[in-house]
C-alpha atoms as a PDB file:
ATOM      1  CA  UNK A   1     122.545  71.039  83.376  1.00  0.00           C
ATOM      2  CA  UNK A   2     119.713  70.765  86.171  1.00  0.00           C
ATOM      3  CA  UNK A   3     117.275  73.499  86.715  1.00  0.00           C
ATOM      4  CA  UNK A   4     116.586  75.414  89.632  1.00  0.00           C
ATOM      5  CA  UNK A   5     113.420  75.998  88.698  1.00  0.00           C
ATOM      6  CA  UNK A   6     111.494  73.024  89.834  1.00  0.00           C
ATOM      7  CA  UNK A   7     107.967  74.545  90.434  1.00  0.00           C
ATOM      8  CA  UNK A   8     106.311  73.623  93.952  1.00  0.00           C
ATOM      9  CA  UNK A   9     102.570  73.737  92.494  1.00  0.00           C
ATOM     10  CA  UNK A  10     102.226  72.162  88.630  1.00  0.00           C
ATOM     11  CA  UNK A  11      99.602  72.818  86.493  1.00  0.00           C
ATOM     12  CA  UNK A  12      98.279  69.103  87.136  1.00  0.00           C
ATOM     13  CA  UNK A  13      97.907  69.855  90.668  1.00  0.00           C
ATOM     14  CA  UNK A  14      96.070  73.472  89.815  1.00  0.00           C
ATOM     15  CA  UNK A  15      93.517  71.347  87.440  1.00  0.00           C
ATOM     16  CA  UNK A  16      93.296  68.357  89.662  1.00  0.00           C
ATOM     17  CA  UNK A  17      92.610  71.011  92.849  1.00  0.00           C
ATOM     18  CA  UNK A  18      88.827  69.652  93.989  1.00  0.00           C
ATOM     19  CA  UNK A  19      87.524  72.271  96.834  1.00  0.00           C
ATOM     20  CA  UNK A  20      84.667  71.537  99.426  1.00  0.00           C
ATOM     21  CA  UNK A  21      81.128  73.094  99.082  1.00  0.00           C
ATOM     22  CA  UNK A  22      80.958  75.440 102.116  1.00  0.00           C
ATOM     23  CA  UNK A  23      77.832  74.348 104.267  1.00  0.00           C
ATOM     24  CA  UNK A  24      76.840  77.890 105.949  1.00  0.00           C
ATOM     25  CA  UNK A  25      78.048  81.594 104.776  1.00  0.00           C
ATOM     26  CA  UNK A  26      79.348  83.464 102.373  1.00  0.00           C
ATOM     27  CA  UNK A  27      81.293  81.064  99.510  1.00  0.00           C
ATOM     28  CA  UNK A  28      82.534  81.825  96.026  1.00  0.00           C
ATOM     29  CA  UNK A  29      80.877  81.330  92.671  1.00  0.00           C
ATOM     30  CA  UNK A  30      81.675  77.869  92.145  1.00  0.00           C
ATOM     31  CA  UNK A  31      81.426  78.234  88.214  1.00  0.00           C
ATOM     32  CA  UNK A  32      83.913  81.611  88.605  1.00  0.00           C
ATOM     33  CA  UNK A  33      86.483  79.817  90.495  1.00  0.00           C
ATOM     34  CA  UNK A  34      86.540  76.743  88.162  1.00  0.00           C
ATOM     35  CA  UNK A  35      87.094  79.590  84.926  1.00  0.00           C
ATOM     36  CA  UNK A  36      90.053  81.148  86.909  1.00  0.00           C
ATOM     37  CA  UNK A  37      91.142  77.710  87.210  1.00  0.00           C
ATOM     38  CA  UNK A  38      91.347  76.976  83.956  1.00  0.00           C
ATOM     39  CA  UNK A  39      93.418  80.407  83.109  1.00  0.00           C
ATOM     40  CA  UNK A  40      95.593  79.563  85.223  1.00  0.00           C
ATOM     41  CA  UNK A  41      96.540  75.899  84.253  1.00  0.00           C
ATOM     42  CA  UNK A  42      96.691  77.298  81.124  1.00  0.00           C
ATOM     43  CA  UNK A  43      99.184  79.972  81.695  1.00  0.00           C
ATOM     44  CA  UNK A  44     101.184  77.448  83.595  1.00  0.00           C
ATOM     45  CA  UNK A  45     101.589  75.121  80.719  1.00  0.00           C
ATOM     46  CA  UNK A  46     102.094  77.348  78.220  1.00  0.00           C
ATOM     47  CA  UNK A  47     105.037  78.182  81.450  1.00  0.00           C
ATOM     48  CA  UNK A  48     106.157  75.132  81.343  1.00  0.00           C
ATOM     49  CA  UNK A  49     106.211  74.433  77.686  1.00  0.00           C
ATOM     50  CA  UNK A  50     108.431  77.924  77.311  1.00  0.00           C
ATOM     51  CA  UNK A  51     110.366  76.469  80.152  1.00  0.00           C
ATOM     52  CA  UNK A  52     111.220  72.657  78.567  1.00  0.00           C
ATOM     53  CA  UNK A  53     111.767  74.372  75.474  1.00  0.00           C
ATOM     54  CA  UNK A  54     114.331  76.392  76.766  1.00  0.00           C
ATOM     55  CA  UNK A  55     116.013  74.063  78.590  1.00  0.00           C
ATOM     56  CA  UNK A  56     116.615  71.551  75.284  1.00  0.00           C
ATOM     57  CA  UNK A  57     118.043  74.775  74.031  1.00  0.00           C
ATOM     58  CA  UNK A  58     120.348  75.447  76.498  1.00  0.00           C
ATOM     59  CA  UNK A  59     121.510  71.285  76.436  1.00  0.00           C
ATOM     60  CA  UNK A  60     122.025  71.794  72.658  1.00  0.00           C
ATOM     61  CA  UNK A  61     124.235  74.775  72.988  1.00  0.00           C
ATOM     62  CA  UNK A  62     125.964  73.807  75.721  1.00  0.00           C
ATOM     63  CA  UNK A  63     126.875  70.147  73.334  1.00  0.00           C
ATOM     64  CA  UNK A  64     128.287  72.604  71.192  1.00  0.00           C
ATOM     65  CA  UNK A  65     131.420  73.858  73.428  1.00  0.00           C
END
């Protein structure tokens, strides 16, 4: 069976994300932005372990019929 749920932004890509150092205004808090980051490569592996997991489920039961 093949998933429609291919994701169009992995968790690599999240943690691998490198931003420029705006040069004149406002910016963000560089060290806020790189904790959100991390939550959120986090939640989106422990996504895409839930989502692997489920699919070797669904291959096993469906080997059953």
């Amino acid at each position: 069976m093949t998933s429609d749920l291919n994701p169009r932004l992995t968790s690599q890509e999240v943690a691998d994300a490198v931003f420029p150092i705006a040069k004149f205004g406002q910016g963000y808090d560089l060290l806020e932005v790189d904790a959100f980051l991390d939550a959120v490569v986090a939640a989106m592996q422990d996504l895409e372990a839930t989502v692997a997991s489920l699919q070797e489920q669904v291959a096993r039961l469906e080997g059953r019929q």
